[in-house]
PDB file of N, CA and C in Angstrom:
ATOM      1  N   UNK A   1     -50.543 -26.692 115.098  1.00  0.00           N
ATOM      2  CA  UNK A   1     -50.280 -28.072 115.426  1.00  0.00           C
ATOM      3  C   UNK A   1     -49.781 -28.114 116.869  1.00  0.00           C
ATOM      4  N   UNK A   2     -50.379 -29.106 117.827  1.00  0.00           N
ATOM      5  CA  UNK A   2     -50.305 -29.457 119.287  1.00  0.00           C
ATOM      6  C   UNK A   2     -48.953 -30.250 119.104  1.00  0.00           C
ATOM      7  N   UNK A   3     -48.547 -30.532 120.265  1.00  0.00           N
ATOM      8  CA  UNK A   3     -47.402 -31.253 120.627  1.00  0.00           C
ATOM      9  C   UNK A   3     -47.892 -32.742 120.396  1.00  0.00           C
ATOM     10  N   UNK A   4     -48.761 -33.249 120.819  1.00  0.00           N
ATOM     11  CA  UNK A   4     -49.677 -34.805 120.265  1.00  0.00           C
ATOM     12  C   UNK A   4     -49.459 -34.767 118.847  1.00  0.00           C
ATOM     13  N   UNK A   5     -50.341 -34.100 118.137  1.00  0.00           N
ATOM     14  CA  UNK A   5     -50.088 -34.282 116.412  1.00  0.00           C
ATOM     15  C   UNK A   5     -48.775 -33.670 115.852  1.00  0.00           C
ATOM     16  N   UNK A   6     -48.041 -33.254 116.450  1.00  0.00           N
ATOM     17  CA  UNK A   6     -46.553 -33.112 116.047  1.00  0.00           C
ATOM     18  C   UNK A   6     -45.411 -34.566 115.963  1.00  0.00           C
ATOM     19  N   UNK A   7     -45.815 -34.978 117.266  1.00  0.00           N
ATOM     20  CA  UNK A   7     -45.135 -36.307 117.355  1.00  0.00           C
ATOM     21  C   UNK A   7     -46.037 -37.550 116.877  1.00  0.00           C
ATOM     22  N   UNK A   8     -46.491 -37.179 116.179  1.00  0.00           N
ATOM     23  CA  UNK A   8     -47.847 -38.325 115.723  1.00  0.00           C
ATOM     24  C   UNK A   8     -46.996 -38.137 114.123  1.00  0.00           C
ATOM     25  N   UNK A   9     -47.059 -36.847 113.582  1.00  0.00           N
ATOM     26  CA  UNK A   9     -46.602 -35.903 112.270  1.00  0.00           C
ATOM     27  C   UNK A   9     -45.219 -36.586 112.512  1.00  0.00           C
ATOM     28  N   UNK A  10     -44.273 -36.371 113.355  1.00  0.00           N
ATOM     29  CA  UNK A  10     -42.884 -36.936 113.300  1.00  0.00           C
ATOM     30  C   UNK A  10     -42.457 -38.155 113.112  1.00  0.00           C
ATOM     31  N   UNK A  11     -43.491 -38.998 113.519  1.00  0.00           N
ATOM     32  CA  UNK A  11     -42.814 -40.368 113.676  1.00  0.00           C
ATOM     33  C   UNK A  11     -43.706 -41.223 112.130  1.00  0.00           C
ATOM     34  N   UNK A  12     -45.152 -40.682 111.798  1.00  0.00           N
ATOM     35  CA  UNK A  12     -45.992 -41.341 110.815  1.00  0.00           C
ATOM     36  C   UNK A  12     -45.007 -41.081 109.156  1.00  0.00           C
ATOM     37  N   UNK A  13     -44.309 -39.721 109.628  1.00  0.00           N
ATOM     38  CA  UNK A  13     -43.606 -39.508 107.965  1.00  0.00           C
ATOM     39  C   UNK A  13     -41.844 -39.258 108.376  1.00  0.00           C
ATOM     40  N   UNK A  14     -41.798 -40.557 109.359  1.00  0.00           N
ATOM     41  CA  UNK A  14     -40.168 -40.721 110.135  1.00  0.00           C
ATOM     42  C   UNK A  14     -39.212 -40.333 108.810  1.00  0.00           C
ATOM     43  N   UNK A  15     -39.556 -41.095 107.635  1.00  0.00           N
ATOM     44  CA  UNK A  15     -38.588 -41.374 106.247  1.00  0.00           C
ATOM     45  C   UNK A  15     -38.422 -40.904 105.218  1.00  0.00           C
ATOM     46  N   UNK A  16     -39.587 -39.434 105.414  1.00  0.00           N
ATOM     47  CA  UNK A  16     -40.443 -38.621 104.457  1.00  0.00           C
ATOM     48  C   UNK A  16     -39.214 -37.438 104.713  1.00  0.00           C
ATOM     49  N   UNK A  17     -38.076 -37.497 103.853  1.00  0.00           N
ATOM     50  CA  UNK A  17     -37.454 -35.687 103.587  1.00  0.00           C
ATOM     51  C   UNK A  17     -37.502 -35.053 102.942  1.00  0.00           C
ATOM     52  N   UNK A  18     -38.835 -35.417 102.092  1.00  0.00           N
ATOM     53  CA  UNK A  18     -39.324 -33.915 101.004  1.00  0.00           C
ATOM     54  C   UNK A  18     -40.655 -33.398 101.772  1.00  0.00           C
ATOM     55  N   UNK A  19     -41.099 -32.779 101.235  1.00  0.00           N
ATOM     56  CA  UNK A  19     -41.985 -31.662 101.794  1.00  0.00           C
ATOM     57  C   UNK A  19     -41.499 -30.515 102.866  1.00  0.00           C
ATOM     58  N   UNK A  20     -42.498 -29.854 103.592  1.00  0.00           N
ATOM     59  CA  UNK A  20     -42.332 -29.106 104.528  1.00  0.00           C
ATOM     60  C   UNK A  20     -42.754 -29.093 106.319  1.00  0.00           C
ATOM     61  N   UNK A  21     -42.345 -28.624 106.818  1.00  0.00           N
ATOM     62  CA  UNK A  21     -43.001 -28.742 107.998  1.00  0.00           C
ATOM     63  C   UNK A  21     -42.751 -27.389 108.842  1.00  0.00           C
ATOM     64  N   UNK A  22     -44.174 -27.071 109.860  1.00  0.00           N
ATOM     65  CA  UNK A  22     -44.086 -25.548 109.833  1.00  0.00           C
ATOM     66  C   UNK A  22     -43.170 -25.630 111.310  1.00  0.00           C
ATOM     67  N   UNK A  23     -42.972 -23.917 111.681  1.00  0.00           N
ATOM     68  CA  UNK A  23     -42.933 -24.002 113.119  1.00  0.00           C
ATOM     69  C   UNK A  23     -43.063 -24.860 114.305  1.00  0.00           C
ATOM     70  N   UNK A  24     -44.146 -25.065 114.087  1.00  0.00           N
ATOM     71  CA  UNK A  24     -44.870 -25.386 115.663  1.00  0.00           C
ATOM     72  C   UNK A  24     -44.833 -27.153 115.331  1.00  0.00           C
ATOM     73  N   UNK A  25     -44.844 -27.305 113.739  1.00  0.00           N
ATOM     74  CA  UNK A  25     -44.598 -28.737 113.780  1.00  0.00           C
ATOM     75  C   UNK A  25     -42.982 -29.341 114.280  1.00  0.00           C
ATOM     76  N   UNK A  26     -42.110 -28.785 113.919  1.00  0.00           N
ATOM     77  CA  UNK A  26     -40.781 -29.204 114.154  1.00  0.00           C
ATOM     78  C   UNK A  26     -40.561 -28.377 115.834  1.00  0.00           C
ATOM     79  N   UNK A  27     -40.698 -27.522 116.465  1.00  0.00           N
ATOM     80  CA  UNK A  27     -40.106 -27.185 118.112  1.00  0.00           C
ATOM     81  C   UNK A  27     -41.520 -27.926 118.681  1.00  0.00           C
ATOM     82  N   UNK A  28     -42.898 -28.182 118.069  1.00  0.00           N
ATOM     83  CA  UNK A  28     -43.197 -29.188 119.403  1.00  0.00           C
ATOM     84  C   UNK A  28     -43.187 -30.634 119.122  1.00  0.00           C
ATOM     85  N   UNK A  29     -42.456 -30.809 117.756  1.00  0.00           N
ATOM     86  CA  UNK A  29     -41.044 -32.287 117.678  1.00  0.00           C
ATOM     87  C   UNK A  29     -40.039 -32.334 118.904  1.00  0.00           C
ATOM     88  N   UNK A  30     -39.438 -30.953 118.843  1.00  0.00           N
ATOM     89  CA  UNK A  30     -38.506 -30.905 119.688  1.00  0.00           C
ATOM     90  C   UNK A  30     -38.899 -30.977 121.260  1.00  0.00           C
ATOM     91  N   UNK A  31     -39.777 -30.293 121.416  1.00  0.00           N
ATOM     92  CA  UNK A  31     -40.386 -30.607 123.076  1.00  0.00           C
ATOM     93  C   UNK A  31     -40.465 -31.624 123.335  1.00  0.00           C
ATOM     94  N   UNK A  32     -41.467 -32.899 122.350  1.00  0.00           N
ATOM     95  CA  UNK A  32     -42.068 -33.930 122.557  1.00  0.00           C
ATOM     96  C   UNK A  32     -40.486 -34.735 122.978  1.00  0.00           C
ATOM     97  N   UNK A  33     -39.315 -34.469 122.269  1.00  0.00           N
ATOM     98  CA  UNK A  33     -38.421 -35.203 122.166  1.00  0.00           C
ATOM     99  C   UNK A  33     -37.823 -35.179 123.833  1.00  0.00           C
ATOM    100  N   UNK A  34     -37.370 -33.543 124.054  1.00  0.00           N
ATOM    101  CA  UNK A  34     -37.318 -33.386 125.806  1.00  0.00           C
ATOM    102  C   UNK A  34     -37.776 -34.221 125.940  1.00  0.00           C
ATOM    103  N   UNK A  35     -39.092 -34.230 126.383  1.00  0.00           N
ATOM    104  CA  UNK A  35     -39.831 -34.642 127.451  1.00  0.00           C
ATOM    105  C   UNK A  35     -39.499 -36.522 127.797  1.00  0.00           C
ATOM    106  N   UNK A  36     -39.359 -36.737 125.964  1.00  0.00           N
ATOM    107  CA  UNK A  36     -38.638 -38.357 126.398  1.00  0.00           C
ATOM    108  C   UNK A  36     -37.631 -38.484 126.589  1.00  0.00           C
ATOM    109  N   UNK A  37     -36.313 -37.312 126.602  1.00  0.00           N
ATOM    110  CA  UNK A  37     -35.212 -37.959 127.366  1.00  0.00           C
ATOM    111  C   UNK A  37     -35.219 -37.276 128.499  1.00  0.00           C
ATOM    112  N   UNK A  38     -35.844 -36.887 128.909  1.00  0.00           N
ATOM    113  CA  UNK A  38     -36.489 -36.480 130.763  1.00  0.00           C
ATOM    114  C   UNK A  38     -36.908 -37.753 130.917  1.00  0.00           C
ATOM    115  N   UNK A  39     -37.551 -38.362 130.811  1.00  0.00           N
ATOM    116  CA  UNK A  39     -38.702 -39.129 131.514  1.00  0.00           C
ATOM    117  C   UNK A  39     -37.254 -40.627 131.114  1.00  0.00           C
ATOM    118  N   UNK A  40     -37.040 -40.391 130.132  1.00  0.00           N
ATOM    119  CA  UNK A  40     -35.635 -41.601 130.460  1.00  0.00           C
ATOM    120  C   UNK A  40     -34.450 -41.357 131.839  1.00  0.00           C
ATOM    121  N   UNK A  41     -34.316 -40.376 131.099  1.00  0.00           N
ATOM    122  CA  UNK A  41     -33.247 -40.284 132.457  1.00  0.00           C
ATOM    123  C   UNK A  41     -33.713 -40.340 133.895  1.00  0.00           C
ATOM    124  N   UNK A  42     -34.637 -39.920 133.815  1.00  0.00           N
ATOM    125  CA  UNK A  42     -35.603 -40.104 135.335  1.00  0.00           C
ATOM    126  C   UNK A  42     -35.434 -41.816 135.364  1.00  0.00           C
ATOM    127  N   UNK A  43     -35.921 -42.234 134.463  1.00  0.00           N
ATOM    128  CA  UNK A  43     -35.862 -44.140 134.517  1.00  0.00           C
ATOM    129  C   UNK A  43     -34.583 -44.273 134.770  1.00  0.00           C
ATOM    130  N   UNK A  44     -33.620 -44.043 134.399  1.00  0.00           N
ATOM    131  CA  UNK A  44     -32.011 -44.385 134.316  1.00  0.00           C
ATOM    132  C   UNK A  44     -31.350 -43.946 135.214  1.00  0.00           C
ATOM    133  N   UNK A  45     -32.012 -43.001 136.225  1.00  0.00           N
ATOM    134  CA  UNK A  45     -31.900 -42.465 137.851  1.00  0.00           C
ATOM    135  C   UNK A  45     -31.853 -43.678 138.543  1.00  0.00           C
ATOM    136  N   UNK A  46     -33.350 -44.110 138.372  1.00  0.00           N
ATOM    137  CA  UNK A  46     -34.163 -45.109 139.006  1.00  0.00           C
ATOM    138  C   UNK A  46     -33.393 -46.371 139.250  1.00  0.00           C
ATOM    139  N   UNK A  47     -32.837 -46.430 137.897  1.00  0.00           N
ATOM    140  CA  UNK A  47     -32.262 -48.120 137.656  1.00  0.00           C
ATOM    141  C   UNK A  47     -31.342 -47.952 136.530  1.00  0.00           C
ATOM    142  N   UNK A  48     -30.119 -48.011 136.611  1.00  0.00           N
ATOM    143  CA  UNK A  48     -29.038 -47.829 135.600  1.00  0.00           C
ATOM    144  C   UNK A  48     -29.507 -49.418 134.474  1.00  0.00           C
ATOM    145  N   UNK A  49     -30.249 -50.254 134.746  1.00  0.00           N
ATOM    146  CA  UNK A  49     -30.316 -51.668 134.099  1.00  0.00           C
ATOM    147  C   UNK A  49     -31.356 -51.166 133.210  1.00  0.00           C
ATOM    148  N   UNK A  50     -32.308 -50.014 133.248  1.00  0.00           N
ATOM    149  CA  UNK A  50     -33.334 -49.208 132.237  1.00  0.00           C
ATOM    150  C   UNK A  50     -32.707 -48.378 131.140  1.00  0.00           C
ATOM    151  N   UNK A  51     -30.849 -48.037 131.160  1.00  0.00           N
ATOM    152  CA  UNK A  51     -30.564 -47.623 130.221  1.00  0.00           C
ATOM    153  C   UNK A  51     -30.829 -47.801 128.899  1.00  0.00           C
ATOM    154  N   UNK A  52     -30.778 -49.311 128.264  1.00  0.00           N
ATOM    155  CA  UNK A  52     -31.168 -49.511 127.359  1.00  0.00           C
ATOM    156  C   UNK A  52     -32.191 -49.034 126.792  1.00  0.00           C
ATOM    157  N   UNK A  53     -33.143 -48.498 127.489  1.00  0.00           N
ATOM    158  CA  UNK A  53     -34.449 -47.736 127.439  1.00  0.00           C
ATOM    159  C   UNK A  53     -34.184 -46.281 126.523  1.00  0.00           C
ATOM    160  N   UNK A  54     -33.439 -46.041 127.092  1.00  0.00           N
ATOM    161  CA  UNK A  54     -33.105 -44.677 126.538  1.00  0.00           C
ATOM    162  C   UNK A  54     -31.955 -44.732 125.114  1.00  0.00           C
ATOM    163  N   UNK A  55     -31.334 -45.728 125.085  1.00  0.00           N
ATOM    164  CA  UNK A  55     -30.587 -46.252 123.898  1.00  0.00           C
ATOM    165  C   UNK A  55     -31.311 -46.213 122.724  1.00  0.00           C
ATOM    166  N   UNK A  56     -32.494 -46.987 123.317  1.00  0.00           N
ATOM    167  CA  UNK A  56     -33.573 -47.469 122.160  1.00  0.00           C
ATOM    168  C   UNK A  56     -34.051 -46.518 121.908  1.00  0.00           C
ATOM    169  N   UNK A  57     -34.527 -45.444 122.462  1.00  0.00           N
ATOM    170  CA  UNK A  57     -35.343 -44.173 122.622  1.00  0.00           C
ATOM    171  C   UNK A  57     -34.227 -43.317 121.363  1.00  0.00           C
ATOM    172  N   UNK A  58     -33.116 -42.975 122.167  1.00  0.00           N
ATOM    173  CA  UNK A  58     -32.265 -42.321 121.416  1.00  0.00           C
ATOM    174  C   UNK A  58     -32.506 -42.955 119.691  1.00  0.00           C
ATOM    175  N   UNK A  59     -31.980 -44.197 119.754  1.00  0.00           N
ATOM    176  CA  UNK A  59     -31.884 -44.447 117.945  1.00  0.00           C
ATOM    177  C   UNK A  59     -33.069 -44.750 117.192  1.00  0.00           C
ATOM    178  N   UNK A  60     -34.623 -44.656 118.178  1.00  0.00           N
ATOM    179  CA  UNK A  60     -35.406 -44.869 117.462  1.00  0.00           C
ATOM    180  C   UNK A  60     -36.002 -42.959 116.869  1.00  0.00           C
ATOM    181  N   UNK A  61     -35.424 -42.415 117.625  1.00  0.00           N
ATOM    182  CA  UNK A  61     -35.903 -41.025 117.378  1.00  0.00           C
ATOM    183  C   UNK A  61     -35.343 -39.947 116.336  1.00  0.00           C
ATOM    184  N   UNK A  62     -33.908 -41.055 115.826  1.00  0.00           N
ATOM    185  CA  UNK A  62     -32.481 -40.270 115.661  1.00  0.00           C
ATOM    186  C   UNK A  62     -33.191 -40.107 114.041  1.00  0.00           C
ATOM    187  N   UNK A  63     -33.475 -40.871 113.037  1.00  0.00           N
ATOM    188  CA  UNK A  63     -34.567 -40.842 111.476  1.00  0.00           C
ATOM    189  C   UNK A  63     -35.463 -39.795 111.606  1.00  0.00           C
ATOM    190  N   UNK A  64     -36.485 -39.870 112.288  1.00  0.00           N
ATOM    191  CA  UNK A  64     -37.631 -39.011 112.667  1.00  0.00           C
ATOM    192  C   UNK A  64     -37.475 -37.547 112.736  1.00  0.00           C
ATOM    193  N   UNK A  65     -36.257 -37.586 113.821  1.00  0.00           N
ATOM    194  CA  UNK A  65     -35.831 -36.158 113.772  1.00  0.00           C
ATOM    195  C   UNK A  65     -34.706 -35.568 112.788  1.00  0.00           C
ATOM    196  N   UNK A  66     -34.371 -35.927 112.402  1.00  0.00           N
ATOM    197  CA  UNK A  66     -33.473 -35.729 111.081  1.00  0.00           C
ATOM    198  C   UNK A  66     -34.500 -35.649 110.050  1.00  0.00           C
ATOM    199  N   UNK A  67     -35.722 -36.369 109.821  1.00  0.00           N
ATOM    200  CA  UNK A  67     -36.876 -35.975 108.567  1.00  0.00           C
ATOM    201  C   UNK A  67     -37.460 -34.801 108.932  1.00  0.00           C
ATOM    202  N   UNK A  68     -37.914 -34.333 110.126  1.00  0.00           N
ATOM    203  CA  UNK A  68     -38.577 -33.160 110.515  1.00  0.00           C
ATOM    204  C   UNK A  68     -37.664 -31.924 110.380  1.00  0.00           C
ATOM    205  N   UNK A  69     -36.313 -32.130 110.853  1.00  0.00           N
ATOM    206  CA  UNK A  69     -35.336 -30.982 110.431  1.00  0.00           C
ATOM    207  C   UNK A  69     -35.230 -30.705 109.133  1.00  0.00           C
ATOM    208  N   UNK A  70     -34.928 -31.427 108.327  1.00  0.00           N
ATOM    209  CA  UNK A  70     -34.995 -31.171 106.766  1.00  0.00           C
ATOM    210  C   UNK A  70     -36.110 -30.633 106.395  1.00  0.00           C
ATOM    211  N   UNK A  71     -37.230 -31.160 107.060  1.00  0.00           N
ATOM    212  CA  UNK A  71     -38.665 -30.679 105.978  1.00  0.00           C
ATOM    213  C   UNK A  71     -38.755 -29.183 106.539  1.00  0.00           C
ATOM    214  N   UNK A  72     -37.875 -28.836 107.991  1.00  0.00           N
ATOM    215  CA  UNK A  72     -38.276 -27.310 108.527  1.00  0.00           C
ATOM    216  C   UNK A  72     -37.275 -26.449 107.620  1.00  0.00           C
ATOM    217  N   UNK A  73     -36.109 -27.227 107.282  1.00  0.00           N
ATOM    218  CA  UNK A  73     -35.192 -26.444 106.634  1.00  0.00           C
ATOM    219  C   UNK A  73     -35.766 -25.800 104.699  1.00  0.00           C
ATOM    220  N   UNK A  74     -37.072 -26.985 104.643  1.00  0.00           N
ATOM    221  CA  UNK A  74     -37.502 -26.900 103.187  1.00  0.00           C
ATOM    222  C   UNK A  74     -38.350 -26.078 103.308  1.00  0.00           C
ATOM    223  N   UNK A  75     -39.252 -25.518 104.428  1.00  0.00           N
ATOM    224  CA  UNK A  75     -40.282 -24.507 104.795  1.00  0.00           C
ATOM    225  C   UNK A  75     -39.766 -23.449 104.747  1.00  0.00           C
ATOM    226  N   UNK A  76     -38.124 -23.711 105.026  1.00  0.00           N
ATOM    227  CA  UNK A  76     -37.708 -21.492 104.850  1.00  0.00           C
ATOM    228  C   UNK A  76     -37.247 -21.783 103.545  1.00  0.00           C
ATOM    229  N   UNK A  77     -36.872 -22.363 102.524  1.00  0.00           N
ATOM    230  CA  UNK A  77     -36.586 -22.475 100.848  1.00  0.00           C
ATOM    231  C   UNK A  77     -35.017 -22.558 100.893  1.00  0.00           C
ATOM    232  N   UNK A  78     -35.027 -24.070 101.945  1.00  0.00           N
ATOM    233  CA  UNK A  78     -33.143 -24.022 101.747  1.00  0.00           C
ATOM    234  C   UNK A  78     -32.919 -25.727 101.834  1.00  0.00           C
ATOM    235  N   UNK A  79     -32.013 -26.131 101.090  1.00  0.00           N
ATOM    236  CA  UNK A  79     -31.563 -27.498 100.898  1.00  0.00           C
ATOM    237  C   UNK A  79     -31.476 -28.022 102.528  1.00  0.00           C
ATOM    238  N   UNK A  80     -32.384 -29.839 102.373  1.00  0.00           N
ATOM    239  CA  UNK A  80     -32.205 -30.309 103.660  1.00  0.00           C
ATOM    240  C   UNK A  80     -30.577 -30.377 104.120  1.00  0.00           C
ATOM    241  N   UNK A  81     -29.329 -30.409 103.021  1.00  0.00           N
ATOM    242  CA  UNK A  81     -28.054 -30.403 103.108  1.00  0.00           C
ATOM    243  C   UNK A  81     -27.601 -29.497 104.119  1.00  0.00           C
ATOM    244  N   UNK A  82     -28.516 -28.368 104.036  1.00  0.00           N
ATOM    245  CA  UNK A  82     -27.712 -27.004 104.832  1.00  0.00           C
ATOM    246  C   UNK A  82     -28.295 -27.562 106.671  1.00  0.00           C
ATOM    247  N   UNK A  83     -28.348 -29.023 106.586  1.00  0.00           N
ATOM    248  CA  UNK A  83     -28.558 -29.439 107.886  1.00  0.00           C
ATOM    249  C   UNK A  83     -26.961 -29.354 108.668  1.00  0.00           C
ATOM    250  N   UNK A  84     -25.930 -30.211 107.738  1.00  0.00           N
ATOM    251  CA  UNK A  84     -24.649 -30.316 107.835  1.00  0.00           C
ATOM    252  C   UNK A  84     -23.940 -29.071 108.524  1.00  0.00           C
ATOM    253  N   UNK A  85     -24.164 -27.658 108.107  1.00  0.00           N
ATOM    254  CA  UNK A  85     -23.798 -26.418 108.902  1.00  0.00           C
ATOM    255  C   UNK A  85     -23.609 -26.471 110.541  1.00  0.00           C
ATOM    256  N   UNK A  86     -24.879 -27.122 110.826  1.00  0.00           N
ATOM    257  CA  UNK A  86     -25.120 -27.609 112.340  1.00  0.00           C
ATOM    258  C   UNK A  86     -23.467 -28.410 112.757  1.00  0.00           C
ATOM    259  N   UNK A  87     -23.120 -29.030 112.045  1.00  0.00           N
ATOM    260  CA  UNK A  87     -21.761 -29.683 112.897  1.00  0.00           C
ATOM    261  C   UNK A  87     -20.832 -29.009 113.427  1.00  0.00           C
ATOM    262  N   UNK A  88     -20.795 -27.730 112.163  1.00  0.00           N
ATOM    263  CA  UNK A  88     -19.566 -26.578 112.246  1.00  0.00           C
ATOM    264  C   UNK A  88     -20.025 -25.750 113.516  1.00  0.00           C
ATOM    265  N   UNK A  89     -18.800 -26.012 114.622  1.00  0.00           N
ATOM    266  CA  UNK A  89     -19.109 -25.570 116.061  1.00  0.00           C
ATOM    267  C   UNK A  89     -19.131 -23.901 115.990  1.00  0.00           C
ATOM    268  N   UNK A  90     -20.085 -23.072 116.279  1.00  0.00           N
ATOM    269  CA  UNK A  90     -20.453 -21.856 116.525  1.00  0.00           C
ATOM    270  C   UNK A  90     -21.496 -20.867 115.513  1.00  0.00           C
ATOM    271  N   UNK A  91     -21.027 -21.517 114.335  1.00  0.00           N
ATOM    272  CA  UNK A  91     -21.364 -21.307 112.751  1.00  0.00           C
ATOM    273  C   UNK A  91     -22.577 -22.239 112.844  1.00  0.00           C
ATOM    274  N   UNK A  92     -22.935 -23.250 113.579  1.00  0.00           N
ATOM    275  CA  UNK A  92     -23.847 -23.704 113.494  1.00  0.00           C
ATOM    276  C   UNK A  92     -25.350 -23.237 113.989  1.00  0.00           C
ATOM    277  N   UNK A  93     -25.155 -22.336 114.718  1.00  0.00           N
ATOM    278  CA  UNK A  93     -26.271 -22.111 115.170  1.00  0.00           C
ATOM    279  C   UNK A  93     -27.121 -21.426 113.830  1.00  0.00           C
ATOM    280  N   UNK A  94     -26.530 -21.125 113.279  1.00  0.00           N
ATOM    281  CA  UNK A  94     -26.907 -20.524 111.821  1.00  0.00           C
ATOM    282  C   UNK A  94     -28.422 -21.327 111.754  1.00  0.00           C
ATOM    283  N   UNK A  95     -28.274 -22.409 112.104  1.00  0.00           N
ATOM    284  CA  UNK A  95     -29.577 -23.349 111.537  1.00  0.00           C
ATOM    285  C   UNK A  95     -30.384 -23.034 112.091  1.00  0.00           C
ATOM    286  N   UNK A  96     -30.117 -23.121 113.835  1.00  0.00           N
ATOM    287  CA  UNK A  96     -30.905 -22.637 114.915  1.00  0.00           C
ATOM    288  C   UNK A  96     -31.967 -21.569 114.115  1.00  0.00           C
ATOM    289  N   UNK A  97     -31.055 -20.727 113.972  1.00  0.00           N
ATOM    290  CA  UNK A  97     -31.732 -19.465 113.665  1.00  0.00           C
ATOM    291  C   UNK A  97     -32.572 -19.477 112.723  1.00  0.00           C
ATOM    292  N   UNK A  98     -32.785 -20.371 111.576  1.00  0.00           N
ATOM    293  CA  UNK A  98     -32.869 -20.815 110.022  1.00  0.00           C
ATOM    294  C   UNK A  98     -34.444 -21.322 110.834  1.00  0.00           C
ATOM    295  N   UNK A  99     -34.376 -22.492 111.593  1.00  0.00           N
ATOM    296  CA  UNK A  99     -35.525 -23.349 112.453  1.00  0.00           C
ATOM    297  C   UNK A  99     -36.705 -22.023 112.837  1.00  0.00           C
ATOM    298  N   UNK A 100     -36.269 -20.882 113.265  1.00  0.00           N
ATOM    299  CA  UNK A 100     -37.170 -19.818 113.945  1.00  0.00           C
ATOM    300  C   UNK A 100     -37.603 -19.056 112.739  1.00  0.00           C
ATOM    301  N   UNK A 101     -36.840 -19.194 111.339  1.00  0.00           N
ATOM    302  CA  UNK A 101     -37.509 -18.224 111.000  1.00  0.00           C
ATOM    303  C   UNK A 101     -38.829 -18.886 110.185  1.00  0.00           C
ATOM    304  N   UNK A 102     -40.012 -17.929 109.815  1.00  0.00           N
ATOM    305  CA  UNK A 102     -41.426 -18.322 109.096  1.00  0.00           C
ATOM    306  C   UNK A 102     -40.836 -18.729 107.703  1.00  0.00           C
ATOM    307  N   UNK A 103     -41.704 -19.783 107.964  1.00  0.00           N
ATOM    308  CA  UNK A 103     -41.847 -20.313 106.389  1.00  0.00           C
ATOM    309  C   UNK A 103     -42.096 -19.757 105.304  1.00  0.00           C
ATOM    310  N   UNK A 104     -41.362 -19.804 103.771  1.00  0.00           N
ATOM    311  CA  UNK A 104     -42.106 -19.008 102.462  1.00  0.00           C
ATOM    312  C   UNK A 104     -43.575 -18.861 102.556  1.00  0.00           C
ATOM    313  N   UNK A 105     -44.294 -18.067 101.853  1.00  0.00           N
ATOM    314  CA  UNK A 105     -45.638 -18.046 101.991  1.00  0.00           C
ATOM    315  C   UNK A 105     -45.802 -18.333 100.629  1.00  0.00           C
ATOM    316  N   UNK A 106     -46.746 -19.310 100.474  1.00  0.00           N
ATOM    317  CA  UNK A 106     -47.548 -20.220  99.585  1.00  0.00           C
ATOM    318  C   UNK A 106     -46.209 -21.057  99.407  1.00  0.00           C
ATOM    319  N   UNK A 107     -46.548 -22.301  97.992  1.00  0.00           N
ATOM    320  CA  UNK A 107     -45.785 -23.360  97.673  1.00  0.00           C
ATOM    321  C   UNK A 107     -44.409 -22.725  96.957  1.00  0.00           C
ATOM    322  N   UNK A 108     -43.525 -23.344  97.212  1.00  0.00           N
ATOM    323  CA  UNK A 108     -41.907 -23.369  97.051  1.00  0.00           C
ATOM    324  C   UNK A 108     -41.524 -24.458  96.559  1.00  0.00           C
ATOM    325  N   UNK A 109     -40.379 -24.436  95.957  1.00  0.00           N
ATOM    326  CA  UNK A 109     -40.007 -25.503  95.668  1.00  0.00           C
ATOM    327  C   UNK A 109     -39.565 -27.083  96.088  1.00  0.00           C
ATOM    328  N   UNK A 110     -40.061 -27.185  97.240  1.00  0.00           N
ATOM    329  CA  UNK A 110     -40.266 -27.742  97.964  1.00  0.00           C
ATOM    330  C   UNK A 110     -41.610 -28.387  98.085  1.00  0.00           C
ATOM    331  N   UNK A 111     -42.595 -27.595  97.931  1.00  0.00           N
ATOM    332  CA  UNK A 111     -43.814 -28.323  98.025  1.00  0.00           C
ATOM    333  C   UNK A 111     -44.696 -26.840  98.599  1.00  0.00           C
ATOM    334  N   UNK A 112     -46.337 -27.191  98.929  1.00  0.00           N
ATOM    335  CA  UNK A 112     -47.073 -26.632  99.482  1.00  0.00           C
ATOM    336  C   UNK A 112     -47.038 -25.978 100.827  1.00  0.00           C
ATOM    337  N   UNK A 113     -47.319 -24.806 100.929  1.00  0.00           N
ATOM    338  CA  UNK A 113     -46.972 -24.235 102.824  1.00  0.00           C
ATOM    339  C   UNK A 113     -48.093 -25.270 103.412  1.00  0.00           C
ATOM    340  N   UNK A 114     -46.834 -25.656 104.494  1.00  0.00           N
ATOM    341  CA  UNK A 114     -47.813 -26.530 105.369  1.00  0.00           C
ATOM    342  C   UNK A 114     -49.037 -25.875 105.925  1.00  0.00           C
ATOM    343  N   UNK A 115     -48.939 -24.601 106.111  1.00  0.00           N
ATOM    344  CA  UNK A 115     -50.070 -23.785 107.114  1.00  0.00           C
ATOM    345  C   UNK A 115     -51.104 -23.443 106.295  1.00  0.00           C
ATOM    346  N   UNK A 116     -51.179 -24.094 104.736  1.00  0.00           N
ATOM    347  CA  UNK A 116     -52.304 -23.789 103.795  1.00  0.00           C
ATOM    348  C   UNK A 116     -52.453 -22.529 102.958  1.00  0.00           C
TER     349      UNK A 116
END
């Protein structure tokens, strides 16, 4: 999955936190996401009165990416809950790490491997 059908994948199943989602679907979520608060802040360089731009950006993205984290967290065979870990400062990267690793191979309890 390209960075186009990732953020196409992110935003079409914004509300969707069952299933799975592989690798390359959730970090080129995460790129796609960069790249829009680059291209905001570049606007908000430009013209502090474009902030709102990036407000909107921020809370329209904030669902979307919270569904894609869960469904990556359901691809390694662990409760979208163990998202919460992430708050706990240092201990959190735990997830980080959780995000890199490969998905179960074949269906889990969770659902079908996204990669078929």
């Amino acid at each position: 999955m390209g960075l186009v059908d990732a953020v196409k994948s992110g935003i079409s199943n914004y509300a969707n936190f069952s299933g799975r989602a592989s690798r390359s679907e959730y970090w080129f979520w995460v790129l796609g996401v960069l790249i829009g608060y680059i291209v905001f802040a570049a606007l908000m360089a430009a013209s502090e009165k474009l902030g709102i731009l990036f407000v909107l950006f921020y809370l329209a993205i904030i669902i979307p990416s919270l569904s894609v984290a869960v469904r990556r967290l359901h691809d390694t065979d662990r409760s979208g809950w163990m998202i919460l870990i992430g708050l706990i400062p240092i201990i959190g990267l735990i997830v980080i790490y959780w995000y890199c690793l490969s998905g179960t191979a074949g269906e889990n309890q969770y659902g079908a491997d996204p990669l078929g």
